[in-house]
N, C-alpha and C. Protein backbone atom coordinates (compact mmCIF):
# COMPACT_ATOMS: atom_id res chain seq x y z
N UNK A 1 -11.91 -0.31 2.15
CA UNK A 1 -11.86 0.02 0.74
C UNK A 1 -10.58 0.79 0.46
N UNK A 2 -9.90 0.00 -0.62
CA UNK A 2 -8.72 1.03 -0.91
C UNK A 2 -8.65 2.33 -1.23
N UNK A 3 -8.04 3.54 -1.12
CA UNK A 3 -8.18 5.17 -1.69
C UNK A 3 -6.79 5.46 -2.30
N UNK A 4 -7.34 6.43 -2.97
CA UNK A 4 -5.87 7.06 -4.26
C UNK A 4 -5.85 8.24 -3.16
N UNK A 5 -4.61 8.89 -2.80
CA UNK A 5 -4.48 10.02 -2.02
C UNK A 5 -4.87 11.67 -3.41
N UNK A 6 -4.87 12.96 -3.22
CA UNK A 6 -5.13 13.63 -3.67
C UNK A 6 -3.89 13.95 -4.75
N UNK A 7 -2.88 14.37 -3.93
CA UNK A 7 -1.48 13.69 -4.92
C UNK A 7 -1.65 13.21 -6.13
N UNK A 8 -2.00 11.33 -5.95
CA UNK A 8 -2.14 10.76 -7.13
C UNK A 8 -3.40 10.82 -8.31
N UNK A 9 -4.06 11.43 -7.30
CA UNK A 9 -5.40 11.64 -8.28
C UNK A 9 -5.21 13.24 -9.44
N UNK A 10 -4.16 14.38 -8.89
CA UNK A 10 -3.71 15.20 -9.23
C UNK A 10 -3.06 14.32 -10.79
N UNK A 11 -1.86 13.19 -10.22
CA UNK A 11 -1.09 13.01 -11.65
C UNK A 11 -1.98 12.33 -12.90
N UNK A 12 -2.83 11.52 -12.44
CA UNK A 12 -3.60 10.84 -13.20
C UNK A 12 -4.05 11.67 -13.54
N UNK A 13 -4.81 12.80 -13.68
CA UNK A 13 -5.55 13.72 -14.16
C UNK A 13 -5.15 14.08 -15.31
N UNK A 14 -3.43 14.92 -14.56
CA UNK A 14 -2.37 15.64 -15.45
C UNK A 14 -2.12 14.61 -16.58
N UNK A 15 -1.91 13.44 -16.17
CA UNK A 15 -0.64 12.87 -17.30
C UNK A 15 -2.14 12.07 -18.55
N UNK A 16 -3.21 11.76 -18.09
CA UNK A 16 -4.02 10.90 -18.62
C UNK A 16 -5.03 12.35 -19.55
N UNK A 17 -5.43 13.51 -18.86
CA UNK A 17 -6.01 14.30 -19.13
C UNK A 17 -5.60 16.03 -19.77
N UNK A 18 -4.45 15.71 -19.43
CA UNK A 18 -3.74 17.63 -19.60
C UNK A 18 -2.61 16.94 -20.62
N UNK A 19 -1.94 15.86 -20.80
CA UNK A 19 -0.94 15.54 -21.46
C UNK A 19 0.18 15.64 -21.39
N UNK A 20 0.23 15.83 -19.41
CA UNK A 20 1.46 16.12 -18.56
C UNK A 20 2.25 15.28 -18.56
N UNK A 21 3.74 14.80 -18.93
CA UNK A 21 4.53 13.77 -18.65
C UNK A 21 4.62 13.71 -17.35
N UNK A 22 4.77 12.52 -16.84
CA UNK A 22 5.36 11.94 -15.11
C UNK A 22 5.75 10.52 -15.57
N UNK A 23 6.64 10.29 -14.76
CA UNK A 23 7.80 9.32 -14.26
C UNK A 23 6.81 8.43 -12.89
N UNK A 24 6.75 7.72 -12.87
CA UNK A 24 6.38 6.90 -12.02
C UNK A 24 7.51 5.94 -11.25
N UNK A 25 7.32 6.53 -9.67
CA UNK A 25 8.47 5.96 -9.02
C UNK A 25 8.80 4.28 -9.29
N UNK A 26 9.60 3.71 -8.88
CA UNK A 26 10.56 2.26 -9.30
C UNK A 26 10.43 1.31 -8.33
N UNK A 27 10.09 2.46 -7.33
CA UNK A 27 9.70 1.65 -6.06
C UNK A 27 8.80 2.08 -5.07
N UNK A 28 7.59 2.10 -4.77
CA UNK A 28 7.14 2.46 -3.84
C UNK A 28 7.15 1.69 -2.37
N UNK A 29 6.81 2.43 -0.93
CA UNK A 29 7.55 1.80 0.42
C UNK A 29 6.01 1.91 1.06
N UNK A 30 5.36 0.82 1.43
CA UNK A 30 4.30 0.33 2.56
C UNK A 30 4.64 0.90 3.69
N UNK A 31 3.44 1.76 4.61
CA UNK A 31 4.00 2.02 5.89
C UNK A 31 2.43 1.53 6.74
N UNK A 32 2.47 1.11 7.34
CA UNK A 32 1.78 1.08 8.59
C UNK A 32 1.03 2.18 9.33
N UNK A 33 -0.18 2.55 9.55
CA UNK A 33 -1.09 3.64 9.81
C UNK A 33 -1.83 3.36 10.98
N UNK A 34 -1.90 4.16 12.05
CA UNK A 34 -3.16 3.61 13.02
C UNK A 34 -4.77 4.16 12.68
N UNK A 35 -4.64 5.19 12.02
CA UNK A 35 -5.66 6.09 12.01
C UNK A 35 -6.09 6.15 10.46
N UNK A 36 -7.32 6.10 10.01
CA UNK A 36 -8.19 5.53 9.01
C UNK A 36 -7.52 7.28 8.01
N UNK A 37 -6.92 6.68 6.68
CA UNK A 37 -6.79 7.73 5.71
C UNK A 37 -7.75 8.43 5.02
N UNK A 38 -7.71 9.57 4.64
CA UNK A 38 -8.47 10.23 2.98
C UNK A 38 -7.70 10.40 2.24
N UNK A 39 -8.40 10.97 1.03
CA UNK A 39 -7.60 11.42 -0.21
C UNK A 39 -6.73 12.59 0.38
N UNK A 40 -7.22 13.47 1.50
CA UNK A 40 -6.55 14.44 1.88
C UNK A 40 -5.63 14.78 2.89
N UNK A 41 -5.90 13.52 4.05
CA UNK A 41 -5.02 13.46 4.75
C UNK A 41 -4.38 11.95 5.12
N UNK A 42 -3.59 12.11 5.41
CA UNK A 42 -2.69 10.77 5.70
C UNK A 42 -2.91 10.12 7.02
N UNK A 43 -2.76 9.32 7.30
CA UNK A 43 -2.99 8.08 8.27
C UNK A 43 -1.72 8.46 9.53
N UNK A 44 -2.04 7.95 10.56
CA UNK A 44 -0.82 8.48 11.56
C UNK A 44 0.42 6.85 11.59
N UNK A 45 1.47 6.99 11.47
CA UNK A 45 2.11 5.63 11.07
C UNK A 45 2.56 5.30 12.78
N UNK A 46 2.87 3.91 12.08
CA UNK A 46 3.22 3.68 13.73
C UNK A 46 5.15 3.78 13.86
N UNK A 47 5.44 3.38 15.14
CA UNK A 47 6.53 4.08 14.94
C UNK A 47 7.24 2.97 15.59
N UNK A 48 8.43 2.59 16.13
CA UNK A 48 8.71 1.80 17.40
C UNK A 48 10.57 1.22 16.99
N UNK A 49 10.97 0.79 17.90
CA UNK A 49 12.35 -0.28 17.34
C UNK A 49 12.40 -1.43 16.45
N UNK A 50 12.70 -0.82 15.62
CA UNK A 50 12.65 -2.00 14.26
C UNK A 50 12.03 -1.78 13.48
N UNK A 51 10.76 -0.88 13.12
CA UNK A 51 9.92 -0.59 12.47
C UNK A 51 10.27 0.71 10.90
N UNK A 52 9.96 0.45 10.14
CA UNK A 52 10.42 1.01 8.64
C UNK A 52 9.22 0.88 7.85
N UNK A 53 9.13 1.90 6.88
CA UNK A 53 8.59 1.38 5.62
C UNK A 53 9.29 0.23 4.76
N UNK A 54 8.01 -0.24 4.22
CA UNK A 54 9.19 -1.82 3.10
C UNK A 54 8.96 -1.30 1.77
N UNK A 55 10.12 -1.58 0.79
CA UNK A 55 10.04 -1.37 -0.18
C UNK A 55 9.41 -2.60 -1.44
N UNK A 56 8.34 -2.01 -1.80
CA UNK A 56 7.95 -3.27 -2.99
C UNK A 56 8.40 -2.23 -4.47
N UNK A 57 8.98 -3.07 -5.27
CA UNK A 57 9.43 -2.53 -6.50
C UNK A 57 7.91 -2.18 -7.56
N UNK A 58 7.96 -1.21 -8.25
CA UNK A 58 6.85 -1.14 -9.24
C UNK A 58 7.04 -1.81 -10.30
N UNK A 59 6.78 -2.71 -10.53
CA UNK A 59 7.38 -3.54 -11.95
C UNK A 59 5.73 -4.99 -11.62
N UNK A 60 5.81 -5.55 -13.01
CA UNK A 60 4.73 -6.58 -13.02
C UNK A 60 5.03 -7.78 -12.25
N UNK A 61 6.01 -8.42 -11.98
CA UNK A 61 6.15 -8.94 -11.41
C UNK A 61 5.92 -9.01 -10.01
N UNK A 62 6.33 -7.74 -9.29
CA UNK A 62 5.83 -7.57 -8.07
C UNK A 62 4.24 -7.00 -7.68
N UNK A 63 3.49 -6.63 -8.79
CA UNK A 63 1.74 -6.41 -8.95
C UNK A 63 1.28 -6.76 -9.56
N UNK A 64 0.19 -7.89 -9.22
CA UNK A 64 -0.85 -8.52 -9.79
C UNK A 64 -1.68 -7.57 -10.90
N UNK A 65 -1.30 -8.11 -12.11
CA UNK A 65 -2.68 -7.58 -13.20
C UNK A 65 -3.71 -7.61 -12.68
N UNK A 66 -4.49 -6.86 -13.58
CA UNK A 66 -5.94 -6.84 -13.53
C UNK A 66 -6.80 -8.06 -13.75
N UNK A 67 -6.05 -8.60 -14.45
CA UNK A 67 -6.77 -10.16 -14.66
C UNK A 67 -6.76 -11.12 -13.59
N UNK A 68 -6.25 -10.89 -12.51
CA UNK A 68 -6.30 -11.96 -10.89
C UNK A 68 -5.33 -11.67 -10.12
N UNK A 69 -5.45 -11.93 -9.11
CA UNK A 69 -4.31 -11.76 -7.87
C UNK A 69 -3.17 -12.95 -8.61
N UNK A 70 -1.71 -12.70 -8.38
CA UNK A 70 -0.78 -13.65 -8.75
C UNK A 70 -0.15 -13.56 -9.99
N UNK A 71 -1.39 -12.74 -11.00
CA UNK A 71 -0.82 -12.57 -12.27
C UNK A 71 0.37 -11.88 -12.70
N UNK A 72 1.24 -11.88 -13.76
CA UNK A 72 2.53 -10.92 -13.82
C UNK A 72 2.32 -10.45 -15.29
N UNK A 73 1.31 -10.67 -15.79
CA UNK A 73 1.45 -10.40 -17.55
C UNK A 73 0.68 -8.50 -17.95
N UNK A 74 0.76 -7.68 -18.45
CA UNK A 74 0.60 -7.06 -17.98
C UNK A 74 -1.71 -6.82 -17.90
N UNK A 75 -1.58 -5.82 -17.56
CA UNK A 75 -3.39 -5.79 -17.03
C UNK A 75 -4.13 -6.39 -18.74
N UNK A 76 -5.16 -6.95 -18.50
CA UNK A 76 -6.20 -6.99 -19.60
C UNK A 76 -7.49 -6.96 -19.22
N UNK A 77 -7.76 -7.42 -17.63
CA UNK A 77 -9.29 -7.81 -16.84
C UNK A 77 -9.75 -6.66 -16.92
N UNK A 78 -11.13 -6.98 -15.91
CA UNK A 78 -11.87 -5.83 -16.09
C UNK A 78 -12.01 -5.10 -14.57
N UNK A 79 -11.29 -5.54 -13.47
CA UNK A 79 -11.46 -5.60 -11.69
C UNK A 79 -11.01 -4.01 -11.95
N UNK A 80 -10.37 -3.30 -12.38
CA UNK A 80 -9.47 -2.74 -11.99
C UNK A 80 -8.58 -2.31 -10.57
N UNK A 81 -8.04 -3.88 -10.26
CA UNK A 81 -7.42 -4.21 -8.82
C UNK A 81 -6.48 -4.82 -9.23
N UNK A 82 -5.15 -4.15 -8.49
CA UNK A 82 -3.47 -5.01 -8.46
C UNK A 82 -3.98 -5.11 -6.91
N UNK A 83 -2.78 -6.21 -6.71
CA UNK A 83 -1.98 -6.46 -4.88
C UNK A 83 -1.00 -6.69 -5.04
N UNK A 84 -0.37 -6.78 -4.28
CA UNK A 84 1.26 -7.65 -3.60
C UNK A 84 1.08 -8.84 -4.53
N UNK A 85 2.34 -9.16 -4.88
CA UNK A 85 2.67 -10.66 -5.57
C UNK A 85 3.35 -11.28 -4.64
N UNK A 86 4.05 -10.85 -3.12
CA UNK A 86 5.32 -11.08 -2.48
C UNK A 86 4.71 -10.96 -1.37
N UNK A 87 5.11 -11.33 -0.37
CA UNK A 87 4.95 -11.28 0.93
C UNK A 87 5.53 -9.89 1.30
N UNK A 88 4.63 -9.15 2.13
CA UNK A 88 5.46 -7.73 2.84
C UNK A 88 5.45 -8.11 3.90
N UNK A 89 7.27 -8.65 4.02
CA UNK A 89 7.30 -7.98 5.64
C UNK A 89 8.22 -7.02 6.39
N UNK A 90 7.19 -6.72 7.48
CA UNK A 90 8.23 -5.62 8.14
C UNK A 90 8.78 -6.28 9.34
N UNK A 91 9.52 -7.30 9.37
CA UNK A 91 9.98 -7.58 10.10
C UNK A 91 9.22 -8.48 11.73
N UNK A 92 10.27 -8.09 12.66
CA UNK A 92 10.08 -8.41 14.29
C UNK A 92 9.99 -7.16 14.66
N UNK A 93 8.72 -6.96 15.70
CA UNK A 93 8.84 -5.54 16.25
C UNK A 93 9.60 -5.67 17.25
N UNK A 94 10.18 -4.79 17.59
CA UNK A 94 11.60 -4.53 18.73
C UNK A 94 10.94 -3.80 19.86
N UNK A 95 9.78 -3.41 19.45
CA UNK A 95 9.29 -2.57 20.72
C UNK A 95 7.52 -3.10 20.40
N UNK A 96 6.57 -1.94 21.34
CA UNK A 96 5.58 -1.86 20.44
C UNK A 96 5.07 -0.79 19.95
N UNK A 97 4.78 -1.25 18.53
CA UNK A 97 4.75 -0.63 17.40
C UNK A 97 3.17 0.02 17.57
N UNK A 98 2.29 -0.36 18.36
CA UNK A 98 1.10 0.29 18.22
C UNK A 98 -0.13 -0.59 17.50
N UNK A 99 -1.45 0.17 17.06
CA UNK A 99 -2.17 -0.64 16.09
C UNK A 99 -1.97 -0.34 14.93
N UNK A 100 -2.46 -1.43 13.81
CA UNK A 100 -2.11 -1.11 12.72
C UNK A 100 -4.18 -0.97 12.07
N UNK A 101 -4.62 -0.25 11.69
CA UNK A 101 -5.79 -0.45 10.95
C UNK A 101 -5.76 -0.60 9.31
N UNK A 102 -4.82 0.63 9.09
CA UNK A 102 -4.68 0.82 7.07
C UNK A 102 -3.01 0.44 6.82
N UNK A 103 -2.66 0.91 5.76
CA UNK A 103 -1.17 0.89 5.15
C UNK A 103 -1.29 1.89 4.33
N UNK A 104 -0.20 2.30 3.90
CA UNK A 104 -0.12 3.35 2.89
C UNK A 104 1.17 2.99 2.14
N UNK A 105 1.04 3.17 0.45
CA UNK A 105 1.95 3.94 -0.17
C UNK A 105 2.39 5.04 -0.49
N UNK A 106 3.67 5.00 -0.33
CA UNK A 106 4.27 6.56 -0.74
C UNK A 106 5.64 6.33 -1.86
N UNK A 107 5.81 7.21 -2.14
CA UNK A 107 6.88 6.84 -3.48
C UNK A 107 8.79 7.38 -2.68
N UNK A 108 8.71 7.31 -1.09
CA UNK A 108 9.95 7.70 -0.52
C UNK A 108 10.01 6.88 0.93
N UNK A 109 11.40 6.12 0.94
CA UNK A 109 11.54 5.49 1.91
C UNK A 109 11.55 6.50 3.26
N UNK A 110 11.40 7.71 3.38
CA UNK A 110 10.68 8.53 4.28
C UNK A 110 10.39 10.00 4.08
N UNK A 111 9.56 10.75 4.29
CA UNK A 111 8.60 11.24 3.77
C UNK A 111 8.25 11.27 2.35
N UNK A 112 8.20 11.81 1.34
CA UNK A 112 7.67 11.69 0.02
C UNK A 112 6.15 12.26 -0.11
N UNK A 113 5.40 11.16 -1.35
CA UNK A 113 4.08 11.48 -1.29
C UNK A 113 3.43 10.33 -1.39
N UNK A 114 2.29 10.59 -0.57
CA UNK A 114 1.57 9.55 -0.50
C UNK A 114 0.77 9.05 -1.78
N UNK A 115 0.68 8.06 -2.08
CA UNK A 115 -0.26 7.53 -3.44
C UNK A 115 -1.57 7.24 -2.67
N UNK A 116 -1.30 5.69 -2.62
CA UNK A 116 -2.52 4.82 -2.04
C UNK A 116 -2.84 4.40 -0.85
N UNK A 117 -3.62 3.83 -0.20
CA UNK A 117 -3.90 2.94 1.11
C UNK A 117 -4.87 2.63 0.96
N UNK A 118 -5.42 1.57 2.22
CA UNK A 118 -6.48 0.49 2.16
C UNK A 118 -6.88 0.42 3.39
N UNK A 119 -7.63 -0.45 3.81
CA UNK A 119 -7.50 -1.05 5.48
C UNK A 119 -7.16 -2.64 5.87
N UNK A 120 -6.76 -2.93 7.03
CA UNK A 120 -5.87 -4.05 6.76
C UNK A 120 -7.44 -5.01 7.37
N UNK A 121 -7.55 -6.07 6.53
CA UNK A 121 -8.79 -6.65 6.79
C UNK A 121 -8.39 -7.90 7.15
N UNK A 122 -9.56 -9.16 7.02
CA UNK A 122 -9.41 -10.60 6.83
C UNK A 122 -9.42 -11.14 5.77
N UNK A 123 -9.11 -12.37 5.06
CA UNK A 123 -9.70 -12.50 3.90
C UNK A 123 -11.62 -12.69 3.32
N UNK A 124 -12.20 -12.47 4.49
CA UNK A 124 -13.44 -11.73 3.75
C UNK A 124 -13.53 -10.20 3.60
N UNK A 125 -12.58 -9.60 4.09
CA UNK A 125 -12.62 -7.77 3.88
C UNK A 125 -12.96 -7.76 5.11
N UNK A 126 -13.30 -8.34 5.81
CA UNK A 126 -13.87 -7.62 7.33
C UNK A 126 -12.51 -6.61 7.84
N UNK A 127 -12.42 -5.49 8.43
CA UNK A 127 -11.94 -4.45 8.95
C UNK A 127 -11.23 -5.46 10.39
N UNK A 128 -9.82 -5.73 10.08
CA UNK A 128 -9.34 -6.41 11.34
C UNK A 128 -7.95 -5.34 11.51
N UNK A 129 -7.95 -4.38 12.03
CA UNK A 129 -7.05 -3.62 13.12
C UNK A 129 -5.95 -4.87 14.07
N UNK A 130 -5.12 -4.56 13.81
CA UNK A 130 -4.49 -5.04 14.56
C UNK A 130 -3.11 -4.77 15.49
N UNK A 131 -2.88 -4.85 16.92
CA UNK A 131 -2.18 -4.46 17.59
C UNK A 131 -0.57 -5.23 17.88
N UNK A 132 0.14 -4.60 17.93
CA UNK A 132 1.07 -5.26 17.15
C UNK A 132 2.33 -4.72 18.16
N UNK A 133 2.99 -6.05 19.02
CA UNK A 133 3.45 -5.62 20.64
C UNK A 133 4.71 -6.49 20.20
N UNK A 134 6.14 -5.95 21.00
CA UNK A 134 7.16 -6.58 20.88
C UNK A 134 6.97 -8.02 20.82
N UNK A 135 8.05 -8.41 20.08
CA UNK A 135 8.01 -9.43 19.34
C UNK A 135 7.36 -10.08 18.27
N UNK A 136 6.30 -9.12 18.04
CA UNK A 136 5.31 -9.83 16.87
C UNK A 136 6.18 -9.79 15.71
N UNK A 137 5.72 -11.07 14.96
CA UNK A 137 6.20 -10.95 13.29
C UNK A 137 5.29 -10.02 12.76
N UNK A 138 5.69 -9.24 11.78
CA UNK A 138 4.57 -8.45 10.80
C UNK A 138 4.72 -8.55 9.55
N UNK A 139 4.12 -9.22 8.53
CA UNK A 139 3.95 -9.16 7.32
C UNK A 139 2.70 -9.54 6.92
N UNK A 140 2.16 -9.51 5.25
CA UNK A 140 0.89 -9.08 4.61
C UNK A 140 1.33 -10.31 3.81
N UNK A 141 0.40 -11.20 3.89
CA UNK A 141 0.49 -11.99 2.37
C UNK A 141 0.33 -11.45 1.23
N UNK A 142 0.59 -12.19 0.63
CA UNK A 142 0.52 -12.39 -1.37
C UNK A 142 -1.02 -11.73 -1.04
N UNK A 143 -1.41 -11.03 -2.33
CA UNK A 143 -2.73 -10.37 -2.37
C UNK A 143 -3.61 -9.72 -1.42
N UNK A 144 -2.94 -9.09 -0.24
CA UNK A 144 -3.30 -8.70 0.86
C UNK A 144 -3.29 -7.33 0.88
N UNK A 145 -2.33 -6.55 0.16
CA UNK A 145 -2.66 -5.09 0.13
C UNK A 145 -3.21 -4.81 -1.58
N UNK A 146 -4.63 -4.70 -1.63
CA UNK A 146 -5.26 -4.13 -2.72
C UNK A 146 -5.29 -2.67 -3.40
N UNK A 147 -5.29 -2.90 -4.42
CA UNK A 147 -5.36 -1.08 -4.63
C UNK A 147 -6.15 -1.35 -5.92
N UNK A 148 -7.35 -0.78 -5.69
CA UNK A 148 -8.63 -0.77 -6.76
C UNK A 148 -9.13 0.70 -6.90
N UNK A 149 -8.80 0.84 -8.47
CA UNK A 149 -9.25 2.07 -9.10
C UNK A 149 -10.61 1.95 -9.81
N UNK A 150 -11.71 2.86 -8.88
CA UNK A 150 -13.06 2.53 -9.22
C UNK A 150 -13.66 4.02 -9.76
């Protein structure tokens, strides 16, 4: 199940509830986690040769409306769930990178703050962890990292 980190649940509060202005980053960067996140603490990332956060741009085009995975128009449905419109990848691992279970967003190609994460599943949601040893390709299809505000 996807989670909002404490961070983002802080701005939503502020900007939707107190009448706080915020700027919403342009780009947020996917990282790779072995260890299952909360709102309060962060996931342990994996680390290795070749390995980075990726940058997906915040714009509609690159997140599915609310109205279906794929969509670019802006939200009208009722899911309240975006994903990836794009393939994320992080590349060839150069070493090994470790397991991967969740992902996380953060709004800084290294450290920053964390927003969101999920766990990396199958396409029925089943919980598929996966270990991820030199040479593997790594990327997330189209609609593969969810982020549902419930």
């Amino acid at each position: 199940m996807p989670g909002m980190s404490n961070y983002m649940r802080n701005k939503v509060i502020d900007r939707f509830h107190r009448a706080q202005s915020s700027t919403p980053p342009a780009t947020v960067y996917m990282t790779l986690v072995s260890t299952g996140p909360t709102a309060a603490t962060a996931g342990t990332p994996l680390s290795g040769v070749g390995y980075a956060r990726q940058a997906v741009a915040n714009s509609l085009a690159a997140w599915a409306g609310t109205q279906g995975a794929g969509t670019t128009a802006v939200s009208t449905g009722t899911t309240g769930q975006t994903s990836n419109n794009a393939v994320v990848d992080f590349g060839t691992a150069g070493s090994d990178w470790g397991t991967a279970s969740h992902w996380e967003a953060y709004d800084a190609s290294s450290g920053g703050n964390r927003l969101f994460w999920g766990e990396i599943t199958d396409a029925a949601g089943v919980p598929t962890p996966r270990t991820i040893v030199t040479g593997d390709p790594v990327s997330f299809p189209i609609s593969a990292m969810q982020i549902q505000w419930t």
